[in-house]
N, C-alpha and C. Protein backbone atom coordinates (compact mmCIF):
# COMPACT_ATOMS: atom_id res chain seq x y z
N UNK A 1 112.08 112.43 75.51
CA UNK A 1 110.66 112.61 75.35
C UNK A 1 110.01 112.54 76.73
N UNK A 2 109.21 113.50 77.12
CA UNK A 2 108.50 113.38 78.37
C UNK A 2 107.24 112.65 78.31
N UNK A 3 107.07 112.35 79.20
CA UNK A 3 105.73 111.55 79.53
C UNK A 3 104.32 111.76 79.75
N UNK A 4 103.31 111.80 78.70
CA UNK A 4 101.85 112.48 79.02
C UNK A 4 101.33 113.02 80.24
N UNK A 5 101.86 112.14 81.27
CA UNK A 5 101.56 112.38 82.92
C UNK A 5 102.07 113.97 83.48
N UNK A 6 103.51 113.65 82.81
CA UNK A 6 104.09 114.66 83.17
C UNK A 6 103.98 116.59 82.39
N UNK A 7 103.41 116.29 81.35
CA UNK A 7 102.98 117.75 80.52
C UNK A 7 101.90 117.92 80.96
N UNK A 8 100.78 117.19 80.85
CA UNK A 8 99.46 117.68 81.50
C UNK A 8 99.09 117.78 82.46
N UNK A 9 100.40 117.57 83.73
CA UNK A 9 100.22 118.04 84.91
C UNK A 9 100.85 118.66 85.66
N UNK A 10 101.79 118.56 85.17
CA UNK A 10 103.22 119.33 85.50
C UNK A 10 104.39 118.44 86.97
N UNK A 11 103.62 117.42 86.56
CA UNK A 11 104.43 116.30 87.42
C UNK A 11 105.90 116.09 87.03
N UNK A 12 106.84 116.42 88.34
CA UNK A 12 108.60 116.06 87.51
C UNK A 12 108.09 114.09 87.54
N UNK A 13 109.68 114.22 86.94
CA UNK A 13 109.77 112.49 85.98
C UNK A 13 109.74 111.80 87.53
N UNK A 14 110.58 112.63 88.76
CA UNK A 14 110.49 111.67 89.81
C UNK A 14 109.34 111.14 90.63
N UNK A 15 108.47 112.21 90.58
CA UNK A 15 107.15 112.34 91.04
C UNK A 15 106.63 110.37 90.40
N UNK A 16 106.64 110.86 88.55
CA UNK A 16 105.89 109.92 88.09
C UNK A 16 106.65 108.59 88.50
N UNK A 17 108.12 108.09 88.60
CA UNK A 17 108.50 107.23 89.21
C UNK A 17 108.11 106.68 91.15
N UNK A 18 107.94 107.89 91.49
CA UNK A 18 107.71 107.30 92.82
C UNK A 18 106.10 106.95 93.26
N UNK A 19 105.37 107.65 91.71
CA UNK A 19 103.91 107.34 91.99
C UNK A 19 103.72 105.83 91.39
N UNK A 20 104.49 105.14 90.36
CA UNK A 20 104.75 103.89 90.11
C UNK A 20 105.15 103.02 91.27
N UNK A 21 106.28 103.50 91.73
CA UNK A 21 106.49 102.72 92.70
C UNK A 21 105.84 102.06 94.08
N UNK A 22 104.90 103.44 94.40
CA UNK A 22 103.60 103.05 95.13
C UNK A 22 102.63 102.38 95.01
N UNK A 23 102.38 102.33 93.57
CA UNK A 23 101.25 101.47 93.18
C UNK A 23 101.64 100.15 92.68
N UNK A 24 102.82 100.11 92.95
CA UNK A 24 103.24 98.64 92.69
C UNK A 24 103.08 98.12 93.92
N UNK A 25 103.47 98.67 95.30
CA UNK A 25 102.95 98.24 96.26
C UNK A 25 101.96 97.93 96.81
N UNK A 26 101.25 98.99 96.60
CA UNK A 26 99.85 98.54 96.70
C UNK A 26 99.17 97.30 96.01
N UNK A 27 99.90 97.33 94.94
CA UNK A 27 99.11 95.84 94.12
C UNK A 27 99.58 94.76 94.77
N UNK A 28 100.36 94.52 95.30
CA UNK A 28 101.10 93.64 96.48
C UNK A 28 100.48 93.27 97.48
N UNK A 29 100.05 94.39 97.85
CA UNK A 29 98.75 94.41 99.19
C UNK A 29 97.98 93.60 98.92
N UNK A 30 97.17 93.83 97.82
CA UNK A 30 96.05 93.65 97.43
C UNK A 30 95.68 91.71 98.04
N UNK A 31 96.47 90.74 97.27
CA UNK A 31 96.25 89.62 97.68
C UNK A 31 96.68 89.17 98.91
N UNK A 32 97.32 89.57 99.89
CA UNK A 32 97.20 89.29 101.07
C UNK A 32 96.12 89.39 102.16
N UNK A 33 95.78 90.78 101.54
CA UNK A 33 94.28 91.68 102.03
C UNK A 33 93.22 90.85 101.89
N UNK A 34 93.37 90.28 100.70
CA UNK A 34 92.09 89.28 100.86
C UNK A 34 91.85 88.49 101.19
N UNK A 35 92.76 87.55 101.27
CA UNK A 35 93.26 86.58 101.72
C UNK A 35 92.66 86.38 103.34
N UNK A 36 93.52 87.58 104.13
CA UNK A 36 93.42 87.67 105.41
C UNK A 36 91.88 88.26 105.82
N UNK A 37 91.33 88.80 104.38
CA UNK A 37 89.59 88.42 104.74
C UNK A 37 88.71 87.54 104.66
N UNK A 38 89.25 86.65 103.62
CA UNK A 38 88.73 85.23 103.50
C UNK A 38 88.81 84.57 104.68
N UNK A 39 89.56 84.74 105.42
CA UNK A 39 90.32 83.47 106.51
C UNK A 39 89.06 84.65 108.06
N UNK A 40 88.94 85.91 107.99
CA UNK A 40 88.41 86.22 109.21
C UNK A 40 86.78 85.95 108.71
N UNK A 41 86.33 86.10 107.78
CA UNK A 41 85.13 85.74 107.63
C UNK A 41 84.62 84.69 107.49
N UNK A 42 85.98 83.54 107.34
CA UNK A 42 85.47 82.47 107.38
C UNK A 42 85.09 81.77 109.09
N UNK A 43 85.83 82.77 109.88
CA UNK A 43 85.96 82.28 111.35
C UNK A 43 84.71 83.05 112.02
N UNK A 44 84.35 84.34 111.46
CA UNK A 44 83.49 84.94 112.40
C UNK A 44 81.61 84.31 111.65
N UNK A 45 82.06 83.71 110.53
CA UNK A 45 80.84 82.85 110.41
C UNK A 45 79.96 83.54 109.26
N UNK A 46 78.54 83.08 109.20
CA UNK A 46 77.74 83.78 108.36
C UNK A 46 77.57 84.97 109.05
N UNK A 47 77.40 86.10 108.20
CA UNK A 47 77.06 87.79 108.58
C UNK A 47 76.12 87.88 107.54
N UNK A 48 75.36 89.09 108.03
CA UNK A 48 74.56 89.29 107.30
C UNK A 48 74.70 89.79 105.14
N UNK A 49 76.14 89.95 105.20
CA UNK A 49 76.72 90.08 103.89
C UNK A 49 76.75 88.95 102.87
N UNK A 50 77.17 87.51 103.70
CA UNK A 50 77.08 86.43 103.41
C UNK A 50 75.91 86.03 102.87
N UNK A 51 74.85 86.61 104.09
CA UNK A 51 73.22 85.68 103.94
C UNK A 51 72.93 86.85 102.18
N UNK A 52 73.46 87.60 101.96
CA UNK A 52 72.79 88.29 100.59
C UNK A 52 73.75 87.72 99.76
N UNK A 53 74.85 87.28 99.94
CA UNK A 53 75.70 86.94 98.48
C UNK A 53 75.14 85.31 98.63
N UNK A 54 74.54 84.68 99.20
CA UNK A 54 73.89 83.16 98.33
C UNK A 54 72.48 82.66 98.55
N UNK A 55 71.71 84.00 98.99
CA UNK A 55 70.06 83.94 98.79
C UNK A 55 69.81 83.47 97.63
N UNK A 56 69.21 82.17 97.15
CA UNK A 56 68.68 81.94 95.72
C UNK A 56 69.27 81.45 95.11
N UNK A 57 71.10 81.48 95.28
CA UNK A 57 71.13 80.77 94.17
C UNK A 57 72.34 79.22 94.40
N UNK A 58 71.99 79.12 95.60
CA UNK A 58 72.73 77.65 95.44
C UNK A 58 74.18 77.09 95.15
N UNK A 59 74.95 78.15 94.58
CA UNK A 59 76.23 77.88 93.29
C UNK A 59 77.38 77.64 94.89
N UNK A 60 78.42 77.35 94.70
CA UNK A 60 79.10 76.49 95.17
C UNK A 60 80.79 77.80 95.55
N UNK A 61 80.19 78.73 94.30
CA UNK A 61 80.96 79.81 94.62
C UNK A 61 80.35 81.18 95.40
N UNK A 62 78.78 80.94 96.03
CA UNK A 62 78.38 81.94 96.71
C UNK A 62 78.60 82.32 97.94
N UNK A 63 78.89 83.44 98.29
CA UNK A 63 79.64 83.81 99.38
C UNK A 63 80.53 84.96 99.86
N UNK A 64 81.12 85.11 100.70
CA UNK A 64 81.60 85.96 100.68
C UNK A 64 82.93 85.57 100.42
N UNK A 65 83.00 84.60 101.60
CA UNK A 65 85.18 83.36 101.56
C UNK A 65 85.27 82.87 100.23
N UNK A 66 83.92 82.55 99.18
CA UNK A 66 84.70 82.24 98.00
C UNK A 66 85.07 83.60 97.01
N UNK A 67 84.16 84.91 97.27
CA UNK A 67 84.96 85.80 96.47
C UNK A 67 85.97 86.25 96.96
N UNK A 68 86.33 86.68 98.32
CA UNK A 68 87.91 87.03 99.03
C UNK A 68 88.66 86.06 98.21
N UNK A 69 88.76 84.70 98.33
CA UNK A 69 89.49 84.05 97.58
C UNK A 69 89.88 83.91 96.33
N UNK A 70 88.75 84.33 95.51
CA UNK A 70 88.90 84.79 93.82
C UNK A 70 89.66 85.89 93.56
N UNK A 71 89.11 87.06 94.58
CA UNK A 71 89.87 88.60 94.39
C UNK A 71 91.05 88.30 94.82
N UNK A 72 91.84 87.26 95.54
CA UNK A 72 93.04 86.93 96.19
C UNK A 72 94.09 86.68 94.86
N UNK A 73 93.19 86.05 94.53
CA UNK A 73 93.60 84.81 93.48
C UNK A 73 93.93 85.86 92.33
N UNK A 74 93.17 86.91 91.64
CA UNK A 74 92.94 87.23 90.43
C UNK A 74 94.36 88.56 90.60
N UNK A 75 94.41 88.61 91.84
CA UNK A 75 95.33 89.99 92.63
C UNK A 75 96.66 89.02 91.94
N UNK A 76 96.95 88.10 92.26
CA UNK A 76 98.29 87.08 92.32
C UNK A 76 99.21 88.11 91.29
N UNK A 77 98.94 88.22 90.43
CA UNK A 77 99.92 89.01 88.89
C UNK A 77 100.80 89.35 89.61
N UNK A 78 100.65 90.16 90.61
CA UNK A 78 101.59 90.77 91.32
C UNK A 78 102.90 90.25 91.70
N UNK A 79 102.24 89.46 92.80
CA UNK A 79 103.42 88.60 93.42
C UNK A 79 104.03 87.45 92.43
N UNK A 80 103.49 87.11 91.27
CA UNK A 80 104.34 86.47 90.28
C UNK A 80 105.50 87.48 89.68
N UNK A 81 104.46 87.80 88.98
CA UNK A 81 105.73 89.07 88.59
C UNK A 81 106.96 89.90 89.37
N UNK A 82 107.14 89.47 90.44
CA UNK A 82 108.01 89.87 91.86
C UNK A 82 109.00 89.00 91.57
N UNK A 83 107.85 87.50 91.52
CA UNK A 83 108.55 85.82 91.85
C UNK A 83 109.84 86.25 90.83
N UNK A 84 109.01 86.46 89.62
CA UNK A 84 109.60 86.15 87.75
C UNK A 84 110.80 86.95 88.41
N UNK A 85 110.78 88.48 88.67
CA UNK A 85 111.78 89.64 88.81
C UNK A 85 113.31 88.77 89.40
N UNK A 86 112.58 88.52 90.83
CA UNK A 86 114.07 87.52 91.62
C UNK A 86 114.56 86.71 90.88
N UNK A 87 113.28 85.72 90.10
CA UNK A 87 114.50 84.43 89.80
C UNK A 87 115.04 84.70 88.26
N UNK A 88 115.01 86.07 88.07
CA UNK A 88 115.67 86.42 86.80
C UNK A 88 117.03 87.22 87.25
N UNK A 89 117.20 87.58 88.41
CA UNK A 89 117.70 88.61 88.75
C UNK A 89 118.98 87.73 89.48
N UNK A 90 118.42 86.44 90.01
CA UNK A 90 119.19 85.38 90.53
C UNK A 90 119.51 84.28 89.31
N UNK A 91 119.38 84.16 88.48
CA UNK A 91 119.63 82.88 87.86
C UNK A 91 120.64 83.67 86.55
């Protein structure tokens, strides 16, 4: 049985495997990326991006270093699911 991807676009099966495989990488990216923005914005200080994410409202998560860190955080699936892969692959 072929794969929706592949009839309505005329994508071969390898295509759709190596376009998986990319975007698994990329999701990989993802929490380091933020990470390593949390950590430069926390050094280059308040910017003017900052002064609009906690005008008004006080909360403890406003900011810019606490959402890099959430989007870091929420990215993780990834690199668990990597973790899970090895220590299934090893044990």
């Amino acid at each position: 049985m072929t794969s929706p991807a592949g009839v309505a676009t005329g994508v071969s099966r390898d295509g759709v495997v190596a376009a998986r495989h990319l975007a698994r990488w990329l999701a990989l990216a993802a929490t380091p990326t933020f990470a390593i923005m949390a950590v430069v914005t926390a050094m280059l200080g308040n910017g003017a991006a900052d002064m609009l994410c906690t005008a008004g409202h006080g909360s403890v998560l406003g900011g810019m270093v606490p959402m890099y860190l959430l989007m870091s955080a929420f990215h993780a699936s990834a690199w668990l699911r990597l973790i899970s892969e090895w220590r299934g692959a090893a044990g």
